[in-house]
Protein backbone atom coordinates (compact mmCIF):
# COMPACT_ATOMS: atom_id res chain seq x y z
CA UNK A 1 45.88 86.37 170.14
CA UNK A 2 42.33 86.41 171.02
CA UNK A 3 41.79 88.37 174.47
CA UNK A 4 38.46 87.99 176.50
CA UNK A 5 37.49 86.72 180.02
CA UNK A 6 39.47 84.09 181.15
CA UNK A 7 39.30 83.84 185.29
CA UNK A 8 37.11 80.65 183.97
CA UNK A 9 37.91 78.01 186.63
CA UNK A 10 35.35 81.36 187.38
CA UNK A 11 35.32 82.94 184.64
CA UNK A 12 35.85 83.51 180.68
CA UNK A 13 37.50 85.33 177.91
CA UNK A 14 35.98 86.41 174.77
CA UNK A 15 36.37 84.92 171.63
CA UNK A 16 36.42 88.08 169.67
CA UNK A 17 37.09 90.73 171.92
CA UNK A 18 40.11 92.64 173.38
CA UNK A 19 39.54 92.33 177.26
CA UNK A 20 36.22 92.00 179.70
CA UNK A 21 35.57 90.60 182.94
CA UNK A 22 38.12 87.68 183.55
CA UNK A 23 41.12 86.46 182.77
CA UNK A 24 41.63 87.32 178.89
CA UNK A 25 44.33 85.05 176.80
CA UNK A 26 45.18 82.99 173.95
CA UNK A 27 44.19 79.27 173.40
CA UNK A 28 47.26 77.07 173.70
CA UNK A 29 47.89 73.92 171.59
CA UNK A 30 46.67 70.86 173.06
CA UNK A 31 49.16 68.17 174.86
CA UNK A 32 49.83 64.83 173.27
CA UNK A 33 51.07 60.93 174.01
CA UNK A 34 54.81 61.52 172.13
CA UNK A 35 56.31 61.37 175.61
CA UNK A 36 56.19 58.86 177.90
CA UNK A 37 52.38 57.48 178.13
CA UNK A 38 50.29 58.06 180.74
CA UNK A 39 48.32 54.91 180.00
CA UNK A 40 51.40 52.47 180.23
CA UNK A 41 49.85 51.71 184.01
CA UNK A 42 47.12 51.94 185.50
CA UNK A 43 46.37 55.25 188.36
CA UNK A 44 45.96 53.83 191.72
CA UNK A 45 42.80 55.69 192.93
CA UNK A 46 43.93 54.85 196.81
CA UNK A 47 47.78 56.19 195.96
CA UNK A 48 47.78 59.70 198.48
CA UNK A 49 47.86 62.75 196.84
CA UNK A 50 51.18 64.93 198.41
CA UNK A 51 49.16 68.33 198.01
CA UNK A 52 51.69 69.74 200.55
CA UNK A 53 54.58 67.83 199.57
CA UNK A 54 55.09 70.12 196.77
CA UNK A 55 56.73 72.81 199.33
CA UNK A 56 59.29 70.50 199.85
CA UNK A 57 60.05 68.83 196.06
CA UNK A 58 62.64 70.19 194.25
CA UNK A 59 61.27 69.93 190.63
CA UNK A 60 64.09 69.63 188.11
CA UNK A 61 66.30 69.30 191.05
CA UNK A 62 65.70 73.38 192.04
CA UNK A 63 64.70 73.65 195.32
CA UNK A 64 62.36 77.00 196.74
CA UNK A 65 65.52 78.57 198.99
CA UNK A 66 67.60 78.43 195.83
CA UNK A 67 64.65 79.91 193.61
CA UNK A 68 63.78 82.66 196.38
CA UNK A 69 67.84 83.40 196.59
CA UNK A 70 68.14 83.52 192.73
CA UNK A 71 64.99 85.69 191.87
CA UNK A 72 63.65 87.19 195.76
CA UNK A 73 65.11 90.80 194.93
CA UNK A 74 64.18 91.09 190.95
CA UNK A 75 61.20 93.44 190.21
CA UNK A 76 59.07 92.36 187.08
CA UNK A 77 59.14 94.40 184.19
CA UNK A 78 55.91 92.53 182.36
CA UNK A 79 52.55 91.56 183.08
CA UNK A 80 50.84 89.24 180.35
CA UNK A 81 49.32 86.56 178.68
CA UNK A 82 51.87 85.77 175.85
CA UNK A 83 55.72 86.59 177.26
CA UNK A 84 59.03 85.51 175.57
CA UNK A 85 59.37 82.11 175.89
CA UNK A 86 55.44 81.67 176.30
CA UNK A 87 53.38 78.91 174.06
CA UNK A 88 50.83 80.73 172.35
CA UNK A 89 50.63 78.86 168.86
CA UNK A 90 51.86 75.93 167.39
CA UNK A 91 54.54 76.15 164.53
CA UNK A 92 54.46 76.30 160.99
CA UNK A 93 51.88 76.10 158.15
CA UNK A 94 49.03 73.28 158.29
CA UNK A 95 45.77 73.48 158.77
CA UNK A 96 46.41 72.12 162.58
CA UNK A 97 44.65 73.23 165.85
CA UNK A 98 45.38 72.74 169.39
CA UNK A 99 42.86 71.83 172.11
CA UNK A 100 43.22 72.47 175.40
CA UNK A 101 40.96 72.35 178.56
CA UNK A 102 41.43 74.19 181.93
CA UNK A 103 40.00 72.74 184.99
CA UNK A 104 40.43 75.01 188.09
CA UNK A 105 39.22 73.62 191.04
CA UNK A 106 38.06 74.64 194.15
CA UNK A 107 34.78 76.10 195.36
CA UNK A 108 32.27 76.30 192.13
CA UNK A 109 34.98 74.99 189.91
CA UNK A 110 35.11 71.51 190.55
CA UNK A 111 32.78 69.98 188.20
CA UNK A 112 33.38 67.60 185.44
CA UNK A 113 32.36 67.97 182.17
CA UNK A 114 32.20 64.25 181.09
CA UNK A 115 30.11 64.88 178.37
CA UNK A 116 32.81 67.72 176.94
CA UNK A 117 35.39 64.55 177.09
CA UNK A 118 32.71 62.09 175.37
CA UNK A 119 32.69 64.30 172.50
CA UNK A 120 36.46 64.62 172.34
CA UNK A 121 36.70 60.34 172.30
CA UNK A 122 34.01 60.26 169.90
CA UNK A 123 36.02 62.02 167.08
CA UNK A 124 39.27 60.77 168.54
CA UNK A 125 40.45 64.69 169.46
CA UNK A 126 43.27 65.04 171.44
CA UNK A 127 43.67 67.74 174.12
CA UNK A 128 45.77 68.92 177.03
CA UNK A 129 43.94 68.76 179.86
CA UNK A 130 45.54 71.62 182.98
CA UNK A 131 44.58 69.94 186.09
CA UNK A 132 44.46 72.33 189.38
CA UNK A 133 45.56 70.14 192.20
CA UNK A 134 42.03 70.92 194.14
CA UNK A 135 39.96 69.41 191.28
CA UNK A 136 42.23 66.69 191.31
CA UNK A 137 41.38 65.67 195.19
CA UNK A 138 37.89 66.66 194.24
CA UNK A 139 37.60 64.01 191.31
CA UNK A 140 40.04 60.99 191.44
CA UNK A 141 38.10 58.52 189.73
CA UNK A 142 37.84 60.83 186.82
CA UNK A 143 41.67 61.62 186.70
CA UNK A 144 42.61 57.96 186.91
CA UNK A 145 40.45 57.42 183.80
CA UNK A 146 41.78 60.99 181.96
CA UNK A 147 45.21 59.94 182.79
CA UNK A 148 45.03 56.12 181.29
CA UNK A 149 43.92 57.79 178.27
CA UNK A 150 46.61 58.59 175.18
CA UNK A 151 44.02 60.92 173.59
CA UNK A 152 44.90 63.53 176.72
CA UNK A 153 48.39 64.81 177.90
CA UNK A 154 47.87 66.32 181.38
CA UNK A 155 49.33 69.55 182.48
CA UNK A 156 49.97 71.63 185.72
CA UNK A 157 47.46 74.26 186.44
CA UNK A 158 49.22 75.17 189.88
CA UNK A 159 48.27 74.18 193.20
CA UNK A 160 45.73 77.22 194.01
CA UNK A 161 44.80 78.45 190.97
CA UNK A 162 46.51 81.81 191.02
CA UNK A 163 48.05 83.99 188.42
CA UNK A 164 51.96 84.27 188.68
CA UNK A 165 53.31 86.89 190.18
CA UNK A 166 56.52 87.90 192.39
CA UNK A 167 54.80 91.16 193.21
CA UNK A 168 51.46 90.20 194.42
CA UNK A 169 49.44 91.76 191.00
CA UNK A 170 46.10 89.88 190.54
CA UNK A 171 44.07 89.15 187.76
CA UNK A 172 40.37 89.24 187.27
CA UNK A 173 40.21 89.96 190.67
CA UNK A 174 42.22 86.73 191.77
CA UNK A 175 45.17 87.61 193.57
CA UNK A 176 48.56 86.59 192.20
CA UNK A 177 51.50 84.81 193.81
CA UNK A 178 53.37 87.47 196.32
CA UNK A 179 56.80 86.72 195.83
CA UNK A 180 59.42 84.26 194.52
CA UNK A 181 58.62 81.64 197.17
CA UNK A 182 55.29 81.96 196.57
CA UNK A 183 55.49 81.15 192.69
CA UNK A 184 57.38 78.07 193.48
CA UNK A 185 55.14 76.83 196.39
CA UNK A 186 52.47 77.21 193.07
CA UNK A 187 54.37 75.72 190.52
CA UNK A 188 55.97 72.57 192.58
CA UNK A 189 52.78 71.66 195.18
CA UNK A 190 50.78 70.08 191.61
CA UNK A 191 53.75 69.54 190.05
CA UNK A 192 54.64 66.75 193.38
CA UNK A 193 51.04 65.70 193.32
CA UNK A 194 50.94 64.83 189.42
CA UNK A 195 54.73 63.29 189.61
CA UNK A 196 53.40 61.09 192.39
CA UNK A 197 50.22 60.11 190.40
CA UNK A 198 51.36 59.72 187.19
CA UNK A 199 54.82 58.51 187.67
CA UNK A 200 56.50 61.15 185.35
CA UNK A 201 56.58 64.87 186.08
CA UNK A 202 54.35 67.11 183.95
CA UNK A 203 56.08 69.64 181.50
CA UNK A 204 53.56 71.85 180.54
CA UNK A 205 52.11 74.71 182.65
CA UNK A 206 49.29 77.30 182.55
CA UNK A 207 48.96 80.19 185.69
CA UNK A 208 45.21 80.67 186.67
CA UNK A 209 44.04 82.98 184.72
CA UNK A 210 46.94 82.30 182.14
CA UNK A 211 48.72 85.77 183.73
CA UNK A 212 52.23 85.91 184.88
CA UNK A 213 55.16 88.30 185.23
CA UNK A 214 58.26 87.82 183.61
CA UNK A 215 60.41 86.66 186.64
CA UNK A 216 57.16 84.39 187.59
CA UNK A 217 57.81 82.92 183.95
CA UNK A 218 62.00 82.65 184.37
CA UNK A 219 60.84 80.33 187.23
CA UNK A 220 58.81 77.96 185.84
CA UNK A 221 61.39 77.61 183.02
CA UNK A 222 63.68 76.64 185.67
CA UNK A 223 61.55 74.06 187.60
CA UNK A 224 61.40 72.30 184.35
CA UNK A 225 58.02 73.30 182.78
CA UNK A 226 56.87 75.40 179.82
CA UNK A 227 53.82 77.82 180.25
CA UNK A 228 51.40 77.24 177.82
CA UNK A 229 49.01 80.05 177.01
CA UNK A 230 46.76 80.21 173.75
CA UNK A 231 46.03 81.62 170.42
CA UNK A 232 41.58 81.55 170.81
CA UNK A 233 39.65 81.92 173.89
CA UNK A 234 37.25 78.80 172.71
CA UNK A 235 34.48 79.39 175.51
CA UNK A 236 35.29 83.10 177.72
CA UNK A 237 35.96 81.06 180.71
CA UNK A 238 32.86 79.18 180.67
CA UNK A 239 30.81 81.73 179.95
CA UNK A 240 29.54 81.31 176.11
CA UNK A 241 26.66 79.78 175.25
CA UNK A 242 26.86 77.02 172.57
CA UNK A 243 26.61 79.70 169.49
CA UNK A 244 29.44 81.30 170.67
CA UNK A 245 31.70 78.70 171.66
CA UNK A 246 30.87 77.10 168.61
CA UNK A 247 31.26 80.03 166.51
CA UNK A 248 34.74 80.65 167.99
CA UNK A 249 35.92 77.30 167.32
CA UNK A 250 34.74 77.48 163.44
CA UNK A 251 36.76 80.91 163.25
CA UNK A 252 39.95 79.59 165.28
CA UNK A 253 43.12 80.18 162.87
CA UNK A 254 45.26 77.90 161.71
CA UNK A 255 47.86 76.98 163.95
CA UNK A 256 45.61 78.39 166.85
CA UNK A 257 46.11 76.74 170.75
CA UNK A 258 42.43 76.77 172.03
CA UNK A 259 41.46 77.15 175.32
CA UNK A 260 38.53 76.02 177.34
CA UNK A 261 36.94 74.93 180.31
CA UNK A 262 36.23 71.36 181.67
CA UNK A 263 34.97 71.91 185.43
CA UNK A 264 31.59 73.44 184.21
CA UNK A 265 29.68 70.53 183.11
CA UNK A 266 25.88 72.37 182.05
CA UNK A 267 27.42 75.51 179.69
CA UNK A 268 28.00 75.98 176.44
CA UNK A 269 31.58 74.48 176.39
CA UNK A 270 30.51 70.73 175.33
CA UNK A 271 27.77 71.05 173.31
CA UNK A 272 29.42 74.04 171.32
CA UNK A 273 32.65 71.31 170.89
CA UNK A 274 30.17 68.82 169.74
CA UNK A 275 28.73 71.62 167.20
CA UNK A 276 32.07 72.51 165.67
CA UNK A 277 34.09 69.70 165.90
CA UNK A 278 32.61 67.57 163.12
CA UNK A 279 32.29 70.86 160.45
CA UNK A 280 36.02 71.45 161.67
CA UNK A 281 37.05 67.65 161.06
CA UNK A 282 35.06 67.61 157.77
CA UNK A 283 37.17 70.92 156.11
CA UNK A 284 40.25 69.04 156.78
CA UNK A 285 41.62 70.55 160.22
CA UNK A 286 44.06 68.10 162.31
CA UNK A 287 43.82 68.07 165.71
CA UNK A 288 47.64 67.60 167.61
CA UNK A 289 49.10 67.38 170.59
CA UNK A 290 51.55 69.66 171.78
CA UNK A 291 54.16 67.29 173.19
CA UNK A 292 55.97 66.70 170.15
CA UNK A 293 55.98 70.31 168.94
CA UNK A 294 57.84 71.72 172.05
CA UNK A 295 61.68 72.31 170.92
CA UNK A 296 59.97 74.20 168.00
CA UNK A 297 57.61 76.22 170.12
CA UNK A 298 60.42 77.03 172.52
CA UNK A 299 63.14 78.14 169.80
């Protein structure tokens, strides 16, 4: 796993490095259209977005006084980027790679990086796009249009961007959830607002800053979704210029989940994709989506 700054809906992780300022982690495969499609209607942009509703929904039919009752009095015993029963890389031999693309939200990290998604149409690259519900409200035309698209699966990147925690720990100097409640109240507001937009509920999940305790982890496994983490840090949180993200996507493994940013429209994230892509394309790497890799991945 390739650690570096990764706070990136702030900040980023390094491609080649073991830690820095931010929230360091691996690139995760990207999402795919081998579940139900997203583009078999069409997003109402005037359909209300439940952020608050989530405190109430019961995802997977667990509700947050049964998750604070099963988990409130369990102390964590780890703190990290790539726990048991965490996706960090995709399966098996192949010279396949995994794209996917944080988007944070909130002040200073809700830009759009339309150019980034250009390039990814362009050479027909599929990603999984981890949608914070804040950049959501901040840009519904552009998640109607994301969302009608097969090319991009779209996953839960929590309702406040914050890492997961039943203890309060922070990452990158963003603090973490504080207790059990708190992790669902994270996990279930996006996961009501993307159930109510896209009319299935997401399955895939990444913490802000990719960070989360091992009880956090137990939770999300129970509301239904898998946390996705990743394999290359494709862009240190939005930080690279194009030489580096470029030169970390030419170096990314086999089998590697990549992770970058989308909210930062103006850095090195899209024109370093629409360096390494082609070259990438060209020596025979297959781009997948994660969807239909998921039993495997979770075995």
């Amino acid at each position: 796993m390739t650690l570096g700054v990764l706070a990136g809906c702030g900040t980023g992780r390094s491609a080649a490095g073991t830690g820095g300022p931010g929230a360091p982690g691996p690139s995760r495969p990207a999402a795919g259209a081998d579940g139900p499609g997203l583009n078999d209607r069409p997003i109402p942009l005037d359909r209300p977005i439940p952020l608050e509703a989530g405190l109430a929904a019961t995802p997977a039919g667990v509700g947050r006084a049964e998750i604070v009752a099963r988990y409130g009095g369990l102390r964590p015993r780890a703190w990290a980027l790539d726990l048991p029963g965490t996706i960090t890389r995709l399966p098996g031999a192949g010279r396949t790679l995994a794209l996917t693309l944080d988007a944070c939200g909130g002040p200073g990290g809700s830009g759009y990086d339309q150019g980034l998604i250009t390039t990814l149409r362009r050479y027909g690259v599929p990603a999984t796009l981890f949608l914070n519900s804040r950049w959501i409200a901040a840009n519904r035309p552009a998640f109607a249009d994301l969302a009608g698209d097969p090319l991009f699966e779209i996953g839960n990147h929590g309702t406040l961007h914050r890492p997961l925690s039943v203890s309060g720990r922070s990452a990158y100097g963003i603090p973490g959830t504080r207790d059990a409640g708190q992790v669902y109240d994270e996990v279930a507001g996006n996961h009501a607002t993307l159930t109510g937009l896209l009319g299935r509920p997401p399955r895939l999940f990444r913490p802000g800053t990719a960070y989360s305790d091992d009880i956090a982890a137990r939770i999300v496994g129970d509301l239904g979704e898998t946390i996705v983490s990743f394999t290359v840090n494709g862009d240190g949180g939005a930080t690279y210029s194009t030489a580096q993200v470029r030169a970390s996507l030419l170096a990314a493994p086999p089998g590697s989940i990549v992770i970058g940013h989308m909210n930062h429209p103006g850095r090195g994230t899209g024109p370093g994709a629409a360096a390494a892509l082609p070259r990438l394309l060209g020596a025979g790497f297959r781009f997948v989506h994660l969807p239909a890799e998921l039993e495997s991945l979770r075995a």
